[in-house]
N, C-alpha and C. Protein backbone atom coordinates (compact mmCIF):
# COMPACT_ATOMS: atom_id res chain seq x y z
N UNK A 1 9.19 -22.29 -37.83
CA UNK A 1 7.96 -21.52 -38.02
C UNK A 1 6.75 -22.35 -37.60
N UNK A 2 5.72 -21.70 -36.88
CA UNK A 2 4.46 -22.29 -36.71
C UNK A 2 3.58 -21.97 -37.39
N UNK A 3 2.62 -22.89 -37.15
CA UNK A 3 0.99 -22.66 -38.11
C UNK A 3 0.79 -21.85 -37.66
N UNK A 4 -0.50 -21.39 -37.75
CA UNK A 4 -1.52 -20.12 -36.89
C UNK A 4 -2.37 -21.03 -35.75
N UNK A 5 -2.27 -21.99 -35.80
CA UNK A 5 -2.99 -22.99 -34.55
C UNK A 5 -1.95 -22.43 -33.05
N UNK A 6 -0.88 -23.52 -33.65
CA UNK A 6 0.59 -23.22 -33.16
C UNK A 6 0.68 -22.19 -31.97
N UNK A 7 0.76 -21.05 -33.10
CA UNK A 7 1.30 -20.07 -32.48
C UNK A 7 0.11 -19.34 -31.93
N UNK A 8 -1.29 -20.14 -32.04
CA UNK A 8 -1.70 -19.38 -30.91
C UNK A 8 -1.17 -19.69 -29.17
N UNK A 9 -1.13 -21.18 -29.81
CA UNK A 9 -0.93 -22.07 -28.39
C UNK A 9 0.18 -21.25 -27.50
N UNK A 10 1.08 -20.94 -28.52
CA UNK A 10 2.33 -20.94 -28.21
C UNK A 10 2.07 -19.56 -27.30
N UNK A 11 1.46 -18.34 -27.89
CA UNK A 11 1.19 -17.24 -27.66
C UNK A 11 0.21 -17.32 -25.81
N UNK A 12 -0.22 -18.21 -25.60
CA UNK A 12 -0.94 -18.44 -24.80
C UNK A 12 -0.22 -18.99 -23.39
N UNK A 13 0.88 -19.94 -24.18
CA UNK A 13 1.87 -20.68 -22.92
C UNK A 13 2.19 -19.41 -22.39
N UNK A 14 2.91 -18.55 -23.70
CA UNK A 14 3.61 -17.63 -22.81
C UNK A 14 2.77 -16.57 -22.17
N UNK A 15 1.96 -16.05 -22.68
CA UNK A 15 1.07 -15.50 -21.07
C UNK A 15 0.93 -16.08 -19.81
N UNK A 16 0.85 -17.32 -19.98
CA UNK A 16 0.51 -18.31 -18.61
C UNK A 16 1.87 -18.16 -17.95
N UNK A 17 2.97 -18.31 -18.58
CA UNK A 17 4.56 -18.16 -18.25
C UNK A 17 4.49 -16.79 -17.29
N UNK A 18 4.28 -15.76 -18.27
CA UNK A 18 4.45 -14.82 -17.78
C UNK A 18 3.42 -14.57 -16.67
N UNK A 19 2.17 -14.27 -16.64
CA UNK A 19 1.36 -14.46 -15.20
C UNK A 19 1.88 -15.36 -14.61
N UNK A 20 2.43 -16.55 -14.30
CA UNK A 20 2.74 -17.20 -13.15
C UNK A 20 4.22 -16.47 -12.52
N UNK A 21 5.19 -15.79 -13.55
CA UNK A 21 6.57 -15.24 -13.30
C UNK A 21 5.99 -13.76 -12.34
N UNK A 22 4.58 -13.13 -12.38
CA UNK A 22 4.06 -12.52 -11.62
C UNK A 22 3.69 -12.98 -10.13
N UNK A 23 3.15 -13.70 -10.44
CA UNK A 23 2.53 -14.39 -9.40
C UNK A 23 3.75 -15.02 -8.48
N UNK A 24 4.45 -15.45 -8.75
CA UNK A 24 5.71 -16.26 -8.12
C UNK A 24 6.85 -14.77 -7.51
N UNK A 25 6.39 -13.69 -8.26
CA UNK A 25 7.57 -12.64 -7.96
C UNK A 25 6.65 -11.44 -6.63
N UNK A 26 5.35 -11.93 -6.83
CA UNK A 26 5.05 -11.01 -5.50
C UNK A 26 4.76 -11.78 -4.49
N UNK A 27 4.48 -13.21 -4.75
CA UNK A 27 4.31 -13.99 -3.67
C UNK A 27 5.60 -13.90 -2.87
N UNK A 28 6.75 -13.96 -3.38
CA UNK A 28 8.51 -13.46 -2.93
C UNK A 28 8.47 -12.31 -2.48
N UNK A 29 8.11 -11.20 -2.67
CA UNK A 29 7.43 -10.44 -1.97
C UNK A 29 7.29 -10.15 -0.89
N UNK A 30 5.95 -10.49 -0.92
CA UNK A 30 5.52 -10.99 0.75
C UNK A 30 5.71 -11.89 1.51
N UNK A 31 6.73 -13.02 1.40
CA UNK A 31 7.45 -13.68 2.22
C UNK A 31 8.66 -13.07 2.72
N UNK A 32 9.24 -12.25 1.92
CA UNK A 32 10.28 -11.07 2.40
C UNK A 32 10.05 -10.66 2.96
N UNK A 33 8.58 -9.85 2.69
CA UNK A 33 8.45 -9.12 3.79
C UNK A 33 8.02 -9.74 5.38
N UNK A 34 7.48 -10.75 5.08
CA UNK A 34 6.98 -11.69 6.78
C UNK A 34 8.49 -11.80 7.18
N UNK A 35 9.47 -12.26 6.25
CA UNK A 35 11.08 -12.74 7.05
C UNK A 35 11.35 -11.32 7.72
N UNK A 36 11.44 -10.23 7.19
CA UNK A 36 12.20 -8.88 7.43
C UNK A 36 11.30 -8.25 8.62
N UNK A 37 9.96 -8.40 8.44
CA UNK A 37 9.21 -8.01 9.70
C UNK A 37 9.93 -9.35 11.24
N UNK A 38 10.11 -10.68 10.83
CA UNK A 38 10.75 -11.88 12.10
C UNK A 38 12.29 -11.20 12.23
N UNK A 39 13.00 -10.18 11.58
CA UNK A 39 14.14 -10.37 12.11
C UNK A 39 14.56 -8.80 11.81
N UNK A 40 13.64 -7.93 11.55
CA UNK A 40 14.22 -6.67 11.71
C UNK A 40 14.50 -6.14 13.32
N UNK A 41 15.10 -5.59 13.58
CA UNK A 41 15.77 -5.08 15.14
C UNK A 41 15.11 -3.41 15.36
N UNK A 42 13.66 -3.61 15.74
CA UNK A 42 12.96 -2.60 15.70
C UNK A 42 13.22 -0.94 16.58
N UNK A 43 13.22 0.09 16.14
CA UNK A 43 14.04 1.20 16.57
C UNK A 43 13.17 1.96 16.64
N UNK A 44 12.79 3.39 17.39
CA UNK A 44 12.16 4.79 17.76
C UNK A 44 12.80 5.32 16.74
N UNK A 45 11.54 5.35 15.83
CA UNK A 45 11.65 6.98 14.80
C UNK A 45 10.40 7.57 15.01
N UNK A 46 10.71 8.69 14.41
CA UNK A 46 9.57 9.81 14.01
C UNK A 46 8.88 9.60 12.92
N UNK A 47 7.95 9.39 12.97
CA UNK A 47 6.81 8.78 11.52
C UNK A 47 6.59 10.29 11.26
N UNK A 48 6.56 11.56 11.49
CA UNK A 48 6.36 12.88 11.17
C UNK A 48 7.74 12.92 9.93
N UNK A 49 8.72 12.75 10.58
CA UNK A 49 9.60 13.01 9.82
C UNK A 49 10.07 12.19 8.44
N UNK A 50 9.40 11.09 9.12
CA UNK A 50 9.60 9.97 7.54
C UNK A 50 8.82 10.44 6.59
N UNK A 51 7.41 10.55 7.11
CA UNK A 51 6.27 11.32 6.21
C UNK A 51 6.80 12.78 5.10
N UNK A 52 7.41 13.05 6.07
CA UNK A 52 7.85 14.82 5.16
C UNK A 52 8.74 14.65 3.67
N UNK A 53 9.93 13.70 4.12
CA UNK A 53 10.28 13.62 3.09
C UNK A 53 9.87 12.55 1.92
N UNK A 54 8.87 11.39 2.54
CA UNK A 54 8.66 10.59 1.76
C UNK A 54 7.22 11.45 0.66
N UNK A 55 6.12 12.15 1.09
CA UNK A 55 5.69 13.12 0.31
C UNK A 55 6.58 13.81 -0.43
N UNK A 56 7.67 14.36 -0.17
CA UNK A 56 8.29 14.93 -1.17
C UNK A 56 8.67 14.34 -2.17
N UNK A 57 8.69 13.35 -1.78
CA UNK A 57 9.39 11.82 -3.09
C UNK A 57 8.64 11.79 -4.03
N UNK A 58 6.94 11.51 -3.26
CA UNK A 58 5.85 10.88 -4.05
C UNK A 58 5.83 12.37 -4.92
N UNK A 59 5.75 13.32 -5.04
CA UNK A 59 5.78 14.81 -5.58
C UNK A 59 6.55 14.63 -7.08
N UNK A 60 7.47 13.87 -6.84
CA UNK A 60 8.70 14.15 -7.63
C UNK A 60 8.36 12.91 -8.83
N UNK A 61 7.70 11.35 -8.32
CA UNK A 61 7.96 10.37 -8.29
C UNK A 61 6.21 10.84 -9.47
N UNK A 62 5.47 10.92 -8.52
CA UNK A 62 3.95 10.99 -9.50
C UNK A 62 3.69 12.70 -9.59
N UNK A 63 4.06 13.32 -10.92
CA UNK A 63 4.27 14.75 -11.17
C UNK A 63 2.04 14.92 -11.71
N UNK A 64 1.92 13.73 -12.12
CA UNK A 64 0.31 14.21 -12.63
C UNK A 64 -0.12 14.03 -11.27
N UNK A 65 0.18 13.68 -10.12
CA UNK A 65 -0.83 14.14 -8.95
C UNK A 65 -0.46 14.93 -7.78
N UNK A 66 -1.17 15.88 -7.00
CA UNK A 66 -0.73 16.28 -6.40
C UNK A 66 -1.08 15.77 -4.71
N UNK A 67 -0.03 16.00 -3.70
CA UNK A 67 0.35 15.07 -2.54
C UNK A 67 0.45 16.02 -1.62
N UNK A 68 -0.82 16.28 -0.07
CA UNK A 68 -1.03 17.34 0.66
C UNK A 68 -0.79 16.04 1.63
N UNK A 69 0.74 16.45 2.81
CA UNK A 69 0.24 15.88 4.16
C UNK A 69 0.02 16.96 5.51
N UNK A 70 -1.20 16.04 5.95
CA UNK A 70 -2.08 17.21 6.55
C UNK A 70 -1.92 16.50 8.12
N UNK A 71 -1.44 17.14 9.00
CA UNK A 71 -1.05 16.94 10.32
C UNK A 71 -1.06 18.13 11.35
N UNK A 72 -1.13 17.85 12.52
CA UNK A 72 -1.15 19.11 13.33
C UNK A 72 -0.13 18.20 14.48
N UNK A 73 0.65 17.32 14.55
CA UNK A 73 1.52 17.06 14.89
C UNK A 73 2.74 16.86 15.14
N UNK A 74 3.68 17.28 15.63
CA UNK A 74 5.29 18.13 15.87
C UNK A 74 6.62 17.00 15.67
N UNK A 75 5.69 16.07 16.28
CA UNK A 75 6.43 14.40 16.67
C UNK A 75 5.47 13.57 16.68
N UNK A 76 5.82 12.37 16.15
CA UNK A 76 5.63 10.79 16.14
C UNK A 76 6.40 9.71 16.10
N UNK A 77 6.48 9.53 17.62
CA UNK A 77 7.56 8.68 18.16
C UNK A 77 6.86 7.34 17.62
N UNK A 78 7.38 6.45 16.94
CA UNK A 78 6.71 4.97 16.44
C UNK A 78 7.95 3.58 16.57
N UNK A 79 7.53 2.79 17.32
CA UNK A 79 8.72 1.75 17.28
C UNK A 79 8.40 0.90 15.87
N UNK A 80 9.39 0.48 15.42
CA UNK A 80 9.95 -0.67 13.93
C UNK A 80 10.49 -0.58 13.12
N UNK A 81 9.85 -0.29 12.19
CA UNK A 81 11.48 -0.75 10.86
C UNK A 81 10.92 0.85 10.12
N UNK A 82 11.81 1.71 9.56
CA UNK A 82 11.25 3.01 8.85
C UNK A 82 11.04 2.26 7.66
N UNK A 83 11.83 1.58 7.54
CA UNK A 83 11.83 1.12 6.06
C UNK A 83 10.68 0.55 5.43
N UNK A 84 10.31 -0.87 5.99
CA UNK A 84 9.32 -1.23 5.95
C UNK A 84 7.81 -0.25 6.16
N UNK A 85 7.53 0.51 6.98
CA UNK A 85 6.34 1.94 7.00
C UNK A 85 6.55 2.67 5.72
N UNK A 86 7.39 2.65 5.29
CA UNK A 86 7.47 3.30 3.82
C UNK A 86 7.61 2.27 2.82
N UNK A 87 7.92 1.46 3.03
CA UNK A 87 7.53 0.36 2.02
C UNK A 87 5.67 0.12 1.49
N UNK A 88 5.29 0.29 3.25
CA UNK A 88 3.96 -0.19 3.40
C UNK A 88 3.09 1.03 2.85
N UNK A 89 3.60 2.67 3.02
CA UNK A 89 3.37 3.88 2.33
C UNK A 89 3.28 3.56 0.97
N UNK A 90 4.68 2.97 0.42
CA UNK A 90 4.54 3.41 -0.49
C UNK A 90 3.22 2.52 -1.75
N UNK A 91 2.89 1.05 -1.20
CA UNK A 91 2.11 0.41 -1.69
C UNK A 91 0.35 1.12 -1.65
N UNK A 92 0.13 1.83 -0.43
CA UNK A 92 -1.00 2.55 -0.27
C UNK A 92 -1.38 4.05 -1.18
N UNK A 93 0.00 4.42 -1.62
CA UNK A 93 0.02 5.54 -2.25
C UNK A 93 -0.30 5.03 -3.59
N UNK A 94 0.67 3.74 -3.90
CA UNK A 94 0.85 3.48 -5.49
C UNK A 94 -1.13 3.49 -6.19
N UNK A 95 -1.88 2.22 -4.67
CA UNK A 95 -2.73 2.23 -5.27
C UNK A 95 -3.97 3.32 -5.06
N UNK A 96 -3.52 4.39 -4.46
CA UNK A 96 -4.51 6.06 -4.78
C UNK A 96 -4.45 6.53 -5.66
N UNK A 97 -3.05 6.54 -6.41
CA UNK A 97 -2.52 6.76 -7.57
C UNK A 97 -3.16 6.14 -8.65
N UNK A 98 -3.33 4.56 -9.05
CA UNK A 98 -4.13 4.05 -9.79
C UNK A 98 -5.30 4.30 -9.68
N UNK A 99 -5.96 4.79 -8.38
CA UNK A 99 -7.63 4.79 -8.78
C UNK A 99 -7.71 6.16 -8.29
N UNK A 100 -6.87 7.08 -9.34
CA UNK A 100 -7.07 8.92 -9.21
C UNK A 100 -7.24 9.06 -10.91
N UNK A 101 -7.03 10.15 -10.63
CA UNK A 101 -7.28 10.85 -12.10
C UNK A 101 -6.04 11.99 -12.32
N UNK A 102 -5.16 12.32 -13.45
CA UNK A 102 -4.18 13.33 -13.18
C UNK A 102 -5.11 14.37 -12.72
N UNK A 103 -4.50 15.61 -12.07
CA UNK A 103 -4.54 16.82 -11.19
C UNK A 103 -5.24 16.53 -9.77
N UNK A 104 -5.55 15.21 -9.25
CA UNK A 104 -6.76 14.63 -8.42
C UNK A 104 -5.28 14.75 -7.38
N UNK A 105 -5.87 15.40 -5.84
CA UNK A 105 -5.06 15.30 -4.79
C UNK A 105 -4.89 14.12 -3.83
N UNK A 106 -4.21 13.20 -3.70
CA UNK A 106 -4.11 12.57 -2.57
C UNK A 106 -3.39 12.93 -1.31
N UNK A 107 -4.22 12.81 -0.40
CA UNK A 107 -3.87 12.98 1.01
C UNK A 107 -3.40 12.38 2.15
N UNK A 108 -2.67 12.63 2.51
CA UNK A 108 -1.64 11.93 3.79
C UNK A 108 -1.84 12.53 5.14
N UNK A 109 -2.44 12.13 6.11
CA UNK A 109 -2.58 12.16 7.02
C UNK A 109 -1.74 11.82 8.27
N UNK A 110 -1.85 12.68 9.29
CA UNK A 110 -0.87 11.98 10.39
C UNK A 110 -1.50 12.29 11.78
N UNK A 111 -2.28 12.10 12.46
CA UNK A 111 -3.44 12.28 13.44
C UNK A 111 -2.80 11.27 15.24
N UNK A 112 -3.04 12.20 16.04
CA UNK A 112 -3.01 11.09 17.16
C UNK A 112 -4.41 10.98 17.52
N UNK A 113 -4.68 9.47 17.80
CA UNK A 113 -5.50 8.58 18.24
C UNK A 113 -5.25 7.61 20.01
N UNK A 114 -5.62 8.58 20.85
CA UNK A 114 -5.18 8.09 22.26
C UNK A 114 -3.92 7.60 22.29
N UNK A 115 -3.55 6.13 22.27
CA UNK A 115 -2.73 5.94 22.15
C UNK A 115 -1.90 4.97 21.05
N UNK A 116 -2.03 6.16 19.88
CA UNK A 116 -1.81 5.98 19.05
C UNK A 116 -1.70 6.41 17.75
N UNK A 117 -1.06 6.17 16.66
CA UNK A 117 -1.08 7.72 15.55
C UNK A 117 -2.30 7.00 14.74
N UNK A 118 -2.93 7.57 13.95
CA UNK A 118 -3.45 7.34 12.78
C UNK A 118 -2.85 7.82 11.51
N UNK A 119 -2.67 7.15 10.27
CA UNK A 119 -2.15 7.58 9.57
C UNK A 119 -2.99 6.98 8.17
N UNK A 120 -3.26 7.92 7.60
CA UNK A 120 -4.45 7.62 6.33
C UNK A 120 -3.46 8.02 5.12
N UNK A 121 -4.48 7.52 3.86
CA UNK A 121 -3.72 7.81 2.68
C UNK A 121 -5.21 8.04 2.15
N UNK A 122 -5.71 8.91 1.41
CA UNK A 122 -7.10 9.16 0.90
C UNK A 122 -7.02 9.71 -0.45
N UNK A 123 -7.92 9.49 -1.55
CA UNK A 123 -8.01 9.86 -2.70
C UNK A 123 -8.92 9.97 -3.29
N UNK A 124 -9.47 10.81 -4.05
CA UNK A 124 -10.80 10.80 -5.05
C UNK A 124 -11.29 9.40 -5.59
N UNK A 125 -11.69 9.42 -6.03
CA UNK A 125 -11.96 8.15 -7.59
C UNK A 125 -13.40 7.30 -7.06
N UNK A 126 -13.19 6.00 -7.75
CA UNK A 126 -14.12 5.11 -7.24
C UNK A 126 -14.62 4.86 -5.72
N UNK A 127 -15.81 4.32 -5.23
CA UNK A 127 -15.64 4.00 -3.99
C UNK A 127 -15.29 2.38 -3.87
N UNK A 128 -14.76 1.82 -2.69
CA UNK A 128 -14.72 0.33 -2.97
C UNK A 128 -16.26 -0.12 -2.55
N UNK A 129 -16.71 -1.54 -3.34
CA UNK A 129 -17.36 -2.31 -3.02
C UNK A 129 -17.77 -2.71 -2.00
N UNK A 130 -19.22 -2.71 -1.38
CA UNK A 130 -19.37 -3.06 -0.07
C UNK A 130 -18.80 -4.27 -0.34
N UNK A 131 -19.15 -5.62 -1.06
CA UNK A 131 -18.91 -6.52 -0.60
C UNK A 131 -17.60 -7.29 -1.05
N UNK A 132 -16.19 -6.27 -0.83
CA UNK A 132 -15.17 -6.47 -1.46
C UNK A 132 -14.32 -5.73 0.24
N UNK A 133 -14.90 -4.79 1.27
CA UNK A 133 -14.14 -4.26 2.60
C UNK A 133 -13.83 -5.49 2.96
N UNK A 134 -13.95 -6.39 3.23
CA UNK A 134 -13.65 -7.48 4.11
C UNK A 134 -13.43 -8.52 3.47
N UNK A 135 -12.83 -8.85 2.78
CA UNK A 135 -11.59 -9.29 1.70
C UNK A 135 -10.53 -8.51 1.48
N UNK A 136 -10.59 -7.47 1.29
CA UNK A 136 -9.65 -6.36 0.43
C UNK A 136 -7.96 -6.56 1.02
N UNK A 137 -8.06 -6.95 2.00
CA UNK A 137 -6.41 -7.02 2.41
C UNK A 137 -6.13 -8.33 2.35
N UNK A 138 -6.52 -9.17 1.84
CA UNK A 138 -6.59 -10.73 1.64
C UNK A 138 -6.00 -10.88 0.03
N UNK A 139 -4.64 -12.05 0.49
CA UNK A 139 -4.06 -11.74 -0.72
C UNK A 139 -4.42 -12.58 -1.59
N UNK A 140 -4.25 -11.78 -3.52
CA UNK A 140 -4.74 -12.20 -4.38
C UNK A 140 -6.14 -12.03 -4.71
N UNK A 141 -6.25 -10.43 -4.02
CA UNK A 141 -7.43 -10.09 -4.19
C UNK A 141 -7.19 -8.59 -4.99
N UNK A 142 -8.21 -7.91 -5.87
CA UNK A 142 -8.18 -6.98 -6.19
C UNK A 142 -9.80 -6.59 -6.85
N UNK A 143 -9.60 -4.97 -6.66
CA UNK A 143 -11.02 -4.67 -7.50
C UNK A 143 -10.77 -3.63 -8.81
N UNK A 144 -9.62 -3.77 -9.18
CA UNK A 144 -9.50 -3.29 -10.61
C UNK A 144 -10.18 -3.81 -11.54
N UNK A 145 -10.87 -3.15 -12.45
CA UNK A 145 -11.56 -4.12 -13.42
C UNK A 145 -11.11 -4.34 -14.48
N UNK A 146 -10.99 -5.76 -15.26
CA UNK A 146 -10.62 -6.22 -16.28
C UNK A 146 -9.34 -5.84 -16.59
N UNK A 147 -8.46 -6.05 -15.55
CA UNK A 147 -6.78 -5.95 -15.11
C UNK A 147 -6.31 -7.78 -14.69
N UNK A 148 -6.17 -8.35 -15.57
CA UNK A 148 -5.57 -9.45 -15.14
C UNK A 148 -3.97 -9.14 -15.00
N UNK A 149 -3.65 -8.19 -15.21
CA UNK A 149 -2.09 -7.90 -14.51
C UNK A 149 -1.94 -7.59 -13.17
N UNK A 150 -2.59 -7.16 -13.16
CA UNK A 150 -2.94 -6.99 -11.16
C UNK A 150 -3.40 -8.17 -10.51
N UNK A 151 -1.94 -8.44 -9.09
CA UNK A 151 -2.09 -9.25 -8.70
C UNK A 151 -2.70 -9.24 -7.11
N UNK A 152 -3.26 -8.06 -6.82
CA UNK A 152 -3.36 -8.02 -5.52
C UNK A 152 -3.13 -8.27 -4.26
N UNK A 153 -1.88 -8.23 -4.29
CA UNK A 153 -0.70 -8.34 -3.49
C UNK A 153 -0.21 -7.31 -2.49
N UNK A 154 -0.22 -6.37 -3.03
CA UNK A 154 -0.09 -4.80 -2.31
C UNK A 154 -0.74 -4.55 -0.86
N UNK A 155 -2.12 -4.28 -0.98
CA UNK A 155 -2.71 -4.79 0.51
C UNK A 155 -2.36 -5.51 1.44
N UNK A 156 -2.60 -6.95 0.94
CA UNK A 156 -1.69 -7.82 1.52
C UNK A 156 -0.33 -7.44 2.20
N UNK A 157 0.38 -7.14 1.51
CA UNK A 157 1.59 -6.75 2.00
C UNK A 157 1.50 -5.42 2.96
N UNK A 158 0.55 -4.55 2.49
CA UNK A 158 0.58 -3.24 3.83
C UNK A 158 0.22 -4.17 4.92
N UNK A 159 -1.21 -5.00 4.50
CA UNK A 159 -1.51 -5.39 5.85
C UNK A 159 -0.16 -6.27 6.78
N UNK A 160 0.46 -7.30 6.18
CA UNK A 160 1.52 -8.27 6.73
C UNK A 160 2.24 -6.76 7.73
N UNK A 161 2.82 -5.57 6.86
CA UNK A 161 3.66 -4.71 7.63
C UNK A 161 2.83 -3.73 8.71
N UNK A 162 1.39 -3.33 8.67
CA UNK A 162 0.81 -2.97 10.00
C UNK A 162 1.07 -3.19 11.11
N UNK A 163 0.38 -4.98 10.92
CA UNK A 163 0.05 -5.98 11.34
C UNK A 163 1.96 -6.03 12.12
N UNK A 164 2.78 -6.44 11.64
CA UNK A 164 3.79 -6.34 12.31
C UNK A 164 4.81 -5.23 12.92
N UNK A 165 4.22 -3.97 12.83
CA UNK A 165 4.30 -2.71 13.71
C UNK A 165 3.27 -2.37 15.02
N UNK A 166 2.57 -3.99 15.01
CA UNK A 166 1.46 -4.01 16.33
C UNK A 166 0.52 -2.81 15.87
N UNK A 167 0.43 -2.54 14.79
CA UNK A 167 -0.93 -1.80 14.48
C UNK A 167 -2.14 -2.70 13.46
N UNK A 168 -2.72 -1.70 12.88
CA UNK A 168 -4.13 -2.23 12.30
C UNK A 168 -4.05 -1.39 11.00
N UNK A 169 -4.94 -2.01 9.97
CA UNK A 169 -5.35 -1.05 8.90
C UNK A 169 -6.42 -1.48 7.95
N UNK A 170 -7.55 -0.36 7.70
CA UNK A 170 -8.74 -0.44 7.12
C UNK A 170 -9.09 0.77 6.11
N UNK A 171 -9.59 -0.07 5.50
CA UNK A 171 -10.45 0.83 4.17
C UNK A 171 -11.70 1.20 4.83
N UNK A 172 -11.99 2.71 4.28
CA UNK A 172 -13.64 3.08 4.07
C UNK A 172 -13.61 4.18 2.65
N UNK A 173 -14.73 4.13 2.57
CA UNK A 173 -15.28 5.06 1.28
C UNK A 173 -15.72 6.52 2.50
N UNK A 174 -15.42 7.30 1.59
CA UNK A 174 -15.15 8.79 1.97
C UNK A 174 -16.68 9.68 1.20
N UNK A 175 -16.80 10.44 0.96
CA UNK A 175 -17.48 11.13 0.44
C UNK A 175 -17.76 11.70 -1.26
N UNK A 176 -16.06 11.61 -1.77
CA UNK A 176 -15.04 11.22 -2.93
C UNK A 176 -14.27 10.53 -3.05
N UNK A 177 -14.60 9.47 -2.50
CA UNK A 177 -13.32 8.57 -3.13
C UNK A 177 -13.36 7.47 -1.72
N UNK A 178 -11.48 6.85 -1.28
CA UNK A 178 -11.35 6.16 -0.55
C UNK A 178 -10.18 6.20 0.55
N UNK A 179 -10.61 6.27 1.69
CA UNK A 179 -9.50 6.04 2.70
C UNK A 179 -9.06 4.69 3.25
N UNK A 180 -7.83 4.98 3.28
CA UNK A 180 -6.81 3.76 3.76
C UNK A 180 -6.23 4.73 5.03
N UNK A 181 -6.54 3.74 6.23
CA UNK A 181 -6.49 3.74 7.69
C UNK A 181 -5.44 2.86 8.37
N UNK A 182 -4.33 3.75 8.97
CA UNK A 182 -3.46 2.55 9.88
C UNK A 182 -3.14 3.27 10.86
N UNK A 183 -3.30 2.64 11.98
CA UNK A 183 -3.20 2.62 13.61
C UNK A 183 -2.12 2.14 13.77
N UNK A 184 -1.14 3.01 14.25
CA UNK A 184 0.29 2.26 14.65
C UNK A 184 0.56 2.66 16.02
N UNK A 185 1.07 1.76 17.36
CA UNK A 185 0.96 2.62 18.37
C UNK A 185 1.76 3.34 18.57
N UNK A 186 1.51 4.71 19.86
CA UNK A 186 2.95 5.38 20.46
C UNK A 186 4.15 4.36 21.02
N UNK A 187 5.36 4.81 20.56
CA UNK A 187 6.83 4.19 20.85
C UNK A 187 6.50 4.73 22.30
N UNK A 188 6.77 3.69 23.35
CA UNK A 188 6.88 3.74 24.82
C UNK A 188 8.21 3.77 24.75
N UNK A 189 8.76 4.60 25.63
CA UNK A 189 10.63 4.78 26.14
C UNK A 189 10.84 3.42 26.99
N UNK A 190 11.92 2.76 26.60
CA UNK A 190 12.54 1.43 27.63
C UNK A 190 13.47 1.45 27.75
């Protein structure tokens, strides 16, 4: 048994325990994901078609929000990993999801851009911080407030998987809320 000194201490290690068992488990993470982006064997899919059913997921998966993807496109031929684009989905969705409100719609987008798709994830809520855009995909960053469980990692990690589909991706504030922007290019036939 401990004093009450003690066991504050004690109470304290183990938070530190546990935030670092965070910190150590998404940093693993995103080194996975840098290895799996160096040695995945990149393939022509349809980002239309991944999209369809992966909305249906998020439907099933987050029942307090509702999930519109809005496209006027038939096909989206995209070279790399499906897996990983839905990995990288699904981190962009998780955090629309945190900064919505239940019945609040998030939106999925699927747009061609010359040569290239655009593909957004947009949601009501807060806007981000001007002086937080240009950090925001920089890991170990976040703008949740007074969330020391959040490790801001997520970004990071969409960005690492963009970034290794030879695309791009950016935040802006919307009118309600916030869009998340990624440029992935058209799959060329070889």
């Amino acid at each position: 048994p401990l004093n009450e000194a003690s066991a504050g201490y004690a109470a304290r290690a183990r938070d530190g325990a546990d935030r670092l068992r965070r910190i150590l488990t998404a940093m693993s993470e995103a080194s996975r994901v840098e290895e799996l982006m160096e040695h995945a064997e990149p393939e022509i899919f349809d980002l239309h078609t991944v999209l369809q059913s992966t909305v249906a997921a998020y439907r099933d998966v987050y029942p307090q929000r509702r999930f519109d993807l809005v496209t006027n496109i038939e096909a989206a031929p995209v070279r790399g990993s499906p897996e990983l684009l839905i990995q990288m989905l699904d981190k962009l969705v998780d955090n629309a999801v945190d900064f919505s409100a239940a019945g609040d719609t998030v939106t999925i987008g699927l747009a061609g851009e010359g040569a290239a798709f655009l593909l957004s994830v947009a949601n009501p809520g807060p806007q981000l911080p001007e002086r937080m855009q240009a950090q925001l995909f920089d890991s170990m960053v976040s703008v949740r407030s007074g969330d020391d469980q959040h490790l801001g990692l997520g970004l990071y990690v969409a960005k690492l998987i963009a970034e290794g589909h030879n695309g791009s991706i950016a935040a802006s504030n919307t009118d309600d809320g916030v869009s998340f922007d990624v440029l992935l290019p058209v799959a060329m036939d070889q």
